[in-house]
C-alpha atoms as a PDB file:
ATOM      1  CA  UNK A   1     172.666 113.565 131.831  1.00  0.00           C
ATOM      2  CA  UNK A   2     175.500 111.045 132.039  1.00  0.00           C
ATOM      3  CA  UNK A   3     176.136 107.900 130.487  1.00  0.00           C
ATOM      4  CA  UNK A   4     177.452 104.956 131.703  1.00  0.00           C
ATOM      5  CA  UNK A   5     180.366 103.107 129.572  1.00  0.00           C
ATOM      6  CA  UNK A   6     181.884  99.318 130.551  1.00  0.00           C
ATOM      7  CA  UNK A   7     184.319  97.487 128.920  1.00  0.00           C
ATOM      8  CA  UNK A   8     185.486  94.064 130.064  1.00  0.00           C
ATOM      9  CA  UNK A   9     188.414  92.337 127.814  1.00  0.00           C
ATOM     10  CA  UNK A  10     190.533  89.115 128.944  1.00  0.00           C
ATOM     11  CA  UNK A  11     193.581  87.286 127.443  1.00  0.00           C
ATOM     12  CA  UNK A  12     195.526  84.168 128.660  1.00  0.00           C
ATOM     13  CA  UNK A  13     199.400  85.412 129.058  1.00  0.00           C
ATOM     14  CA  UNK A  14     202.677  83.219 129.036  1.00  0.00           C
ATOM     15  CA  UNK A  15     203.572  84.658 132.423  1.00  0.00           C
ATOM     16  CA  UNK A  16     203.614  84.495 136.296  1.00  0.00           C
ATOM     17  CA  UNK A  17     200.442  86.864 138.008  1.00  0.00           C
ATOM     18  CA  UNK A  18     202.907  88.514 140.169  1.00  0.00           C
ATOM     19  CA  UNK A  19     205.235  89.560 136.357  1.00  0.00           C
ATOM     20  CA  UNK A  20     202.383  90.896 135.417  1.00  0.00           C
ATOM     21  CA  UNK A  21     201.076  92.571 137.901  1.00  0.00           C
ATOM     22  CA  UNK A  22     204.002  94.660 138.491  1.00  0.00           C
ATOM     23  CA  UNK A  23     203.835  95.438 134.369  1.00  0.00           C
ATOM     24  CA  UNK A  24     200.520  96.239 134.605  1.00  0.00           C
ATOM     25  CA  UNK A  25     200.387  98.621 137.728  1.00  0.00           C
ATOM     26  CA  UNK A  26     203.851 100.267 138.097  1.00  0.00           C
ATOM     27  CA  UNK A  27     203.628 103.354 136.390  1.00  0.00           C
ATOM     28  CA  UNK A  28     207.733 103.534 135.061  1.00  0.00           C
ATOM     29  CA  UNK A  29     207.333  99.775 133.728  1.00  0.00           C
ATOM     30  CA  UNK A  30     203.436 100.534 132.201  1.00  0.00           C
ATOM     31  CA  UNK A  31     204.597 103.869 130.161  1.00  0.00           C
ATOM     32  CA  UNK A  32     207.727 101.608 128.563  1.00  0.00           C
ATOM     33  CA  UNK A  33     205.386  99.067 126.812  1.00  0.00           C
ATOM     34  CA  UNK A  34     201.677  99.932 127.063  1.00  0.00           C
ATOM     35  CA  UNK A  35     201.346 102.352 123.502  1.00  0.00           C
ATOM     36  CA  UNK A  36     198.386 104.346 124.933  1.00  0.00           C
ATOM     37  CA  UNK A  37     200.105 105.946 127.351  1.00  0.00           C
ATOM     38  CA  UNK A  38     202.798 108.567 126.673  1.00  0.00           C
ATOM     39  CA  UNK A  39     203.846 109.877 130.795  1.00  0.00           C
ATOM     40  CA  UNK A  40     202.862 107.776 134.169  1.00  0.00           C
ATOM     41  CA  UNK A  41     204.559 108.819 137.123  1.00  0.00           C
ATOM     42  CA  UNK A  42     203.887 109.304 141.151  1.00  0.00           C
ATOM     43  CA  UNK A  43     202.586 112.466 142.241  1.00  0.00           C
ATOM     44  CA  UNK A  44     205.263 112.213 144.920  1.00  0.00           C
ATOM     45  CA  UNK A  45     208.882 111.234 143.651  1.00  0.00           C
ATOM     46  CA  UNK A  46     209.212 108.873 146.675  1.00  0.00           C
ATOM     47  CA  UNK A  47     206.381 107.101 146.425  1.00  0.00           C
ATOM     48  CA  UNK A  48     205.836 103.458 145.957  1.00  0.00           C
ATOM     49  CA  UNK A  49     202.692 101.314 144.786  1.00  0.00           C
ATOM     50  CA  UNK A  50     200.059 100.949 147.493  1.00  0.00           C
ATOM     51  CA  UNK A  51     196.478 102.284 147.957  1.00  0.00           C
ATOM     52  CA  UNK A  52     195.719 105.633 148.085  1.00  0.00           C
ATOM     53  CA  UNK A  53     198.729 106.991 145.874  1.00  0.00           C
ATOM     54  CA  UNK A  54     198.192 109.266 143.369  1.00  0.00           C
ATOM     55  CA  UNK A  55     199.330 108.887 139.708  1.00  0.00           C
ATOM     56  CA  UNK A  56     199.879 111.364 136.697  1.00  0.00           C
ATOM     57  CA  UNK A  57     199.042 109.672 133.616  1.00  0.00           C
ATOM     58  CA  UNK A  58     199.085 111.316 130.241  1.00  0.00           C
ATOM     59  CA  UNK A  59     197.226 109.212 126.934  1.00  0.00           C
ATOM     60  CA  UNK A  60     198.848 109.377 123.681  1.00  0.00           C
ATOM     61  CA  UNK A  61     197.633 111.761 121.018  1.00  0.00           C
ATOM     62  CA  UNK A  62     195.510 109.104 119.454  1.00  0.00           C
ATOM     63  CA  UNK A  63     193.475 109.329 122.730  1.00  0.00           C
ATOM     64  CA  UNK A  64     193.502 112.512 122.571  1.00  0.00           C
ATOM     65  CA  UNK A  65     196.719 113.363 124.795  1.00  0.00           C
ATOM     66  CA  UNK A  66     194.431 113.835 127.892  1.00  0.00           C
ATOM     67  CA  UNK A  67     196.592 114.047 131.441  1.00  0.00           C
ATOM     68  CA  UNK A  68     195.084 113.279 134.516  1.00  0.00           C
ATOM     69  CA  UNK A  69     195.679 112.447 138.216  1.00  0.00           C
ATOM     70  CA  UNK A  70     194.264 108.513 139.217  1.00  0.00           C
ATOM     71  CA  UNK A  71     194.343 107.651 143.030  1.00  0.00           C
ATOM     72  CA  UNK A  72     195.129 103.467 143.185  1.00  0.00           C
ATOM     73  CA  UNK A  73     192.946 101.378 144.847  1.00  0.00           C
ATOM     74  CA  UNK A  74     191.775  97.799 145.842  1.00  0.00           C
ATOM     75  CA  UNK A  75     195.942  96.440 145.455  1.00  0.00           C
ATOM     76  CA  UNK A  76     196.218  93.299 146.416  1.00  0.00           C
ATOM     77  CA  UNK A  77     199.571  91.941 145.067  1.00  0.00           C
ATOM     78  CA  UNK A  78     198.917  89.890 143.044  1.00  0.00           C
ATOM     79  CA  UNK A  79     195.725  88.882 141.949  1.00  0.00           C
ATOM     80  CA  UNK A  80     194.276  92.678 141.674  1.00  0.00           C
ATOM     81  CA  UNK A  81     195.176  96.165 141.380  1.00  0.00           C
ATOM     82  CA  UNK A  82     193.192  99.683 139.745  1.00  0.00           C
ATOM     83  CA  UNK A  83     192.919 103.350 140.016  1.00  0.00           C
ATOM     84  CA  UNK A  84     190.323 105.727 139.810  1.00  0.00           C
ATOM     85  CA  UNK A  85     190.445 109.077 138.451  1.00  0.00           C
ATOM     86  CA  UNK A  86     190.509 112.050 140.758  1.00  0.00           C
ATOM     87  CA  UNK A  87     188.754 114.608 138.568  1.00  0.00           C
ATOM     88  CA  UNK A  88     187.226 114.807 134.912  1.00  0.00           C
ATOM     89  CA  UNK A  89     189.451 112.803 131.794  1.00  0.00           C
ATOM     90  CA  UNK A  90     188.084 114.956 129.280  1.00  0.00           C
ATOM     91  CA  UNK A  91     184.638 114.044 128.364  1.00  0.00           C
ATOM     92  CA  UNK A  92     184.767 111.696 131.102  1.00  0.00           C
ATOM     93  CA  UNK A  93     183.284 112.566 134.476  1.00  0.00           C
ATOM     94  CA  UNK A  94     185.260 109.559 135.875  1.00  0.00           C
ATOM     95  CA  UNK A  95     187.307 106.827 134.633  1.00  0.00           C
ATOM     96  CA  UNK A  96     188.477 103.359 136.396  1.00  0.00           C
ATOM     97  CA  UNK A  97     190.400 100.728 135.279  1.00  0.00           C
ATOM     98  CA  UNK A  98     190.888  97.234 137.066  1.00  0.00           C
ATOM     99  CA  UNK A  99     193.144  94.738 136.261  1.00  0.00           C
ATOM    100  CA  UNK A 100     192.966  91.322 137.662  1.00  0.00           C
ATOM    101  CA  UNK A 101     195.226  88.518 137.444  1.00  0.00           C
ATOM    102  CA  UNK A 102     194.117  84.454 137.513  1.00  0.00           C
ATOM    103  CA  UNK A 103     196.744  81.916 137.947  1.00  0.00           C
ATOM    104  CA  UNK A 104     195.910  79.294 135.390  1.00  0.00           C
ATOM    105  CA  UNK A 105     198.147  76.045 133.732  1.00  0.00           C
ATOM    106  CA  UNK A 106     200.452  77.318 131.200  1.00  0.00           C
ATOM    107  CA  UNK A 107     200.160  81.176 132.390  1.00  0.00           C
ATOM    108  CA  UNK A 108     197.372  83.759 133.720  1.00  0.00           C
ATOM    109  CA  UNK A 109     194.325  84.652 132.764  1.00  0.00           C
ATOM    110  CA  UNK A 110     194.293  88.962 132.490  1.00  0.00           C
ATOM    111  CA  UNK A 111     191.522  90.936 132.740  1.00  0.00           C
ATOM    112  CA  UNK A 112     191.416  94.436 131.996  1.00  0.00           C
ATOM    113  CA  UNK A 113     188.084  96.148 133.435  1.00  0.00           C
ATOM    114  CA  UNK A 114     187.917  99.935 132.173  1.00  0.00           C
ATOM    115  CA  UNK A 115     184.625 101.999 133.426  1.00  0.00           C
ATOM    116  CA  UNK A 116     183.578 105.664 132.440  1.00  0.00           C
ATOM    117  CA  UNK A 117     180.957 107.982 132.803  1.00  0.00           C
ATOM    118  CA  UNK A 118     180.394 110.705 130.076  1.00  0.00           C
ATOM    119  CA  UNK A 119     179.238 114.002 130.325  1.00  0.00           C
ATOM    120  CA  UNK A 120     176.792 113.778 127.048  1.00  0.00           C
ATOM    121  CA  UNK A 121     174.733 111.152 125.403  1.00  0.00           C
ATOM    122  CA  UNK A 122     176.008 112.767 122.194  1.00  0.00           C
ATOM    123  CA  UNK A 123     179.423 111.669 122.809  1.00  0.00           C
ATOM    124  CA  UNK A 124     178.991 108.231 124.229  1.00  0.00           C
ATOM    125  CA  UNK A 125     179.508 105.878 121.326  1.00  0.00           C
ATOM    126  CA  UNK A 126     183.186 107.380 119.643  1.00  0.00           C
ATOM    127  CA  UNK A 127     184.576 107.755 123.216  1.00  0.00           C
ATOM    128  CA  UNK A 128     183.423 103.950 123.782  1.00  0.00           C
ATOM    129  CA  UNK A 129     184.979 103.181 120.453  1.00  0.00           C
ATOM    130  CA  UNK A 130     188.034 104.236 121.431  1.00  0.00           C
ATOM    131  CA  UNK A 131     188.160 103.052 125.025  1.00  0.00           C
ATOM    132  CA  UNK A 132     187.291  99.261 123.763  1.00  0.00           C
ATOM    133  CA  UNK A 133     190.438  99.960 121.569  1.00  0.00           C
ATOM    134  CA  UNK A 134     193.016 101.253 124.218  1.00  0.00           C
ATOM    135  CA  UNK A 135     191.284  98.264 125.870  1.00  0.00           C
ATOM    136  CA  UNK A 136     192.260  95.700 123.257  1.00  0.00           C
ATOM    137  CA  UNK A 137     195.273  96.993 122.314  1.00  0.00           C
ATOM    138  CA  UNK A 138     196.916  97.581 125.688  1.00  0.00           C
ATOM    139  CA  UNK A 139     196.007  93.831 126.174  1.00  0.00           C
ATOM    140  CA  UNK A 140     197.939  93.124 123.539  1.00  0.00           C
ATOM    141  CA  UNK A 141     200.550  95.232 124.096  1.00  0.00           C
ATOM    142  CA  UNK A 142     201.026  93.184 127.278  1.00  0.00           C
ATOM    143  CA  UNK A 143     201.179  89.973 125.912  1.00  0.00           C
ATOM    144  CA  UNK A 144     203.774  91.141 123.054  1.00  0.00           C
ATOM    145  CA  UNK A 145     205.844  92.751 125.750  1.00  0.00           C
ATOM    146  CA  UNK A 146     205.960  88.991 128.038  1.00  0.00           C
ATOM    147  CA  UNK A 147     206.419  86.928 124.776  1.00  0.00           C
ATOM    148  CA  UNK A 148     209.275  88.946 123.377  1.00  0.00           C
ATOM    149  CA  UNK A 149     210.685  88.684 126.573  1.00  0.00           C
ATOM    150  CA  UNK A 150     210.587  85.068 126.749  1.00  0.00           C
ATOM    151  CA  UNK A 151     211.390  84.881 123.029  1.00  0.00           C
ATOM    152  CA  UNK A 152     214.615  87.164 123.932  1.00  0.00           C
ATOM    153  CA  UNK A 153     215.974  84.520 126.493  1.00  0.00           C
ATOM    154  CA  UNK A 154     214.882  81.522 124.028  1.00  0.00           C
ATOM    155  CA  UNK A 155     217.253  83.220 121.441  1.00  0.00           C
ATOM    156  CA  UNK A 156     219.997  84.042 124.018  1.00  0.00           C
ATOM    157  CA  UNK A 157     219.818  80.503 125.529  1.00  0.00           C
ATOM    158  CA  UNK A 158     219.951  78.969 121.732  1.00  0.00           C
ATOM    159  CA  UNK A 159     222.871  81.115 121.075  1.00  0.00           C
ATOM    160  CA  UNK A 160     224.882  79.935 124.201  1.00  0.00           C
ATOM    161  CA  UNK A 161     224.016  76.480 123.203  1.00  0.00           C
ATOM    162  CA  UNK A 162     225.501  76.821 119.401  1.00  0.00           C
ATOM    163  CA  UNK A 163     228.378  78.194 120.710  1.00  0.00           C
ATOM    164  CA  UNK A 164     229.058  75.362 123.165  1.00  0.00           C
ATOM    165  CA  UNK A 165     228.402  72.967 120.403  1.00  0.00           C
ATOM    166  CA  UNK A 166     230.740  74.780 117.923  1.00  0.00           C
ATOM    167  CA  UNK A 167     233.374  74.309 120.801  1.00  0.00           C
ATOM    168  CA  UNK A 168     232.415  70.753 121.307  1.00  0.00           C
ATOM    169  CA  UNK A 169     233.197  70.117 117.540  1.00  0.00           C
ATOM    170  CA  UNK A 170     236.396  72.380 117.571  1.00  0.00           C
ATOM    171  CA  UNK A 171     237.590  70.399 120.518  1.00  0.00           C
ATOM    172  CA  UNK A 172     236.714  67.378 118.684  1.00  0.00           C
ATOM    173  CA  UNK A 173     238.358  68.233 115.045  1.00  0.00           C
ATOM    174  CA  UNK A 174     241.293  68.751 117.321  1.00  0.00           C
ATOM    175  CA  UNK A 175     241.542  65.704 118.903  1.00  0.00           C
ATOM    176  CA  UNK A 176     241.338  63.796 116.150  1.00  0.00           C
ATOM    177  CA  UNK A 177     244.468  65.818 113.832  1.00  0.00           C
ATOM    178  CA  UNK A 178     246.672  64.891 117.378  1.00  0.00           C
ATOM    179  CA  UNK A 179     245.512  61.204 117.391  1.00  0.00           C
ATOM    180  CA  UNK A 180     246.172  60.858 113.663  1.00  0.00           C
ATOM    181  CA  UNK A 181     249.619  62.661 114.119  1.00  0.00           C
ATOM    182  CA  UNK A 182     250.789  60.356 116.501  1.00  0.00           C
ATOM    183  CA  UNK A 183     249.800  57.093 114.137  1.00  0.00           C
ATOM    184  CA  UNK A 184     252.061  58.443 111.675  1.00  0.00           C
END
């Protein structure tokens, strides 16, 4: 008899929907910063993100380095976006996971959806443990990943601006040695 598992986590991000949706969803950009996830690619090398595509995802070996093949589904650029496993993720019958992205002021509200169906009462609560923590920490993950790289241009754009200052003063130190030369 199977048993039903939802988890529903959100998280206000420093970022533009369409940023994140593109993070979120495209499997080369997910695999670089999401930590649960060790391989996402297209089943097809050509293939681009749209519904119906299929996906080869492979967990790390805290999740138990499970590989499976999702098909996305429901894209719409850039509010929402999930997949659906094809076939059994383990002690999963089937696994989804939704994403959903809500322009708000100062960034976008992110909400990660993840929904399973396992096997064996026995084996419901650790395998819900651990989902609600891929959950969490991909969230996470996510928000880390936007806020170093606006922390990354912060720094660059401080940088450029000490420099130009440092010039400024240069520039100045040497204006004034000329002026006093010509007094004398």
């Amino acid at each position: 008899m199977s048993e039903t598992i939802s988890i529903k986590q959100n998280i206000v991000v420093r970022a533009r929907p369409d940023v994140l949706y593109r993070l979120a969803l495209e499997p080369k950009r997910r695999v670089k910063w999401d930590p649960n996830l060790t391989k996402a690619e297209y089943s097809e090398p050509d293939a681009r993100l749209t519904n119906n595509v299929l996906v080869r995802f492979k967990f790390s070996r805290r999740l138990l380095g499970l590989g499976f093949t999702a098909k996305y589904g429901q894209l719409q650029a850039p509010q929402r976006g999930g997949w659906e496993s094809v076939r059994n993720v383990g002690p999963l019958e089937k696994l989804t996971q939704g994403w959903t992205f809500k322009a708000t002021p100062g960034g976008t509200e992110v909400t990660l959806t993840l929904n399973g169906r396992v096997r064996y009462k026995w084996i419901k609560t650790p395998v819900e443990r651990m989902l609600n923590n891929m959950v969490v920490s991909t969230l996470l993950a996510l928000q880390r990943t936007v806020d170093a790289q606006g922390a990354q241009l912060m720094e660059d754009v401080g940088r450029d601006m000490q420099k130009k200052q440092e010039e400024e003063r240069k520039a100045l130190k040497e204006a004034q040695k000329a002026a006093r030369k010509r007094k004398k």
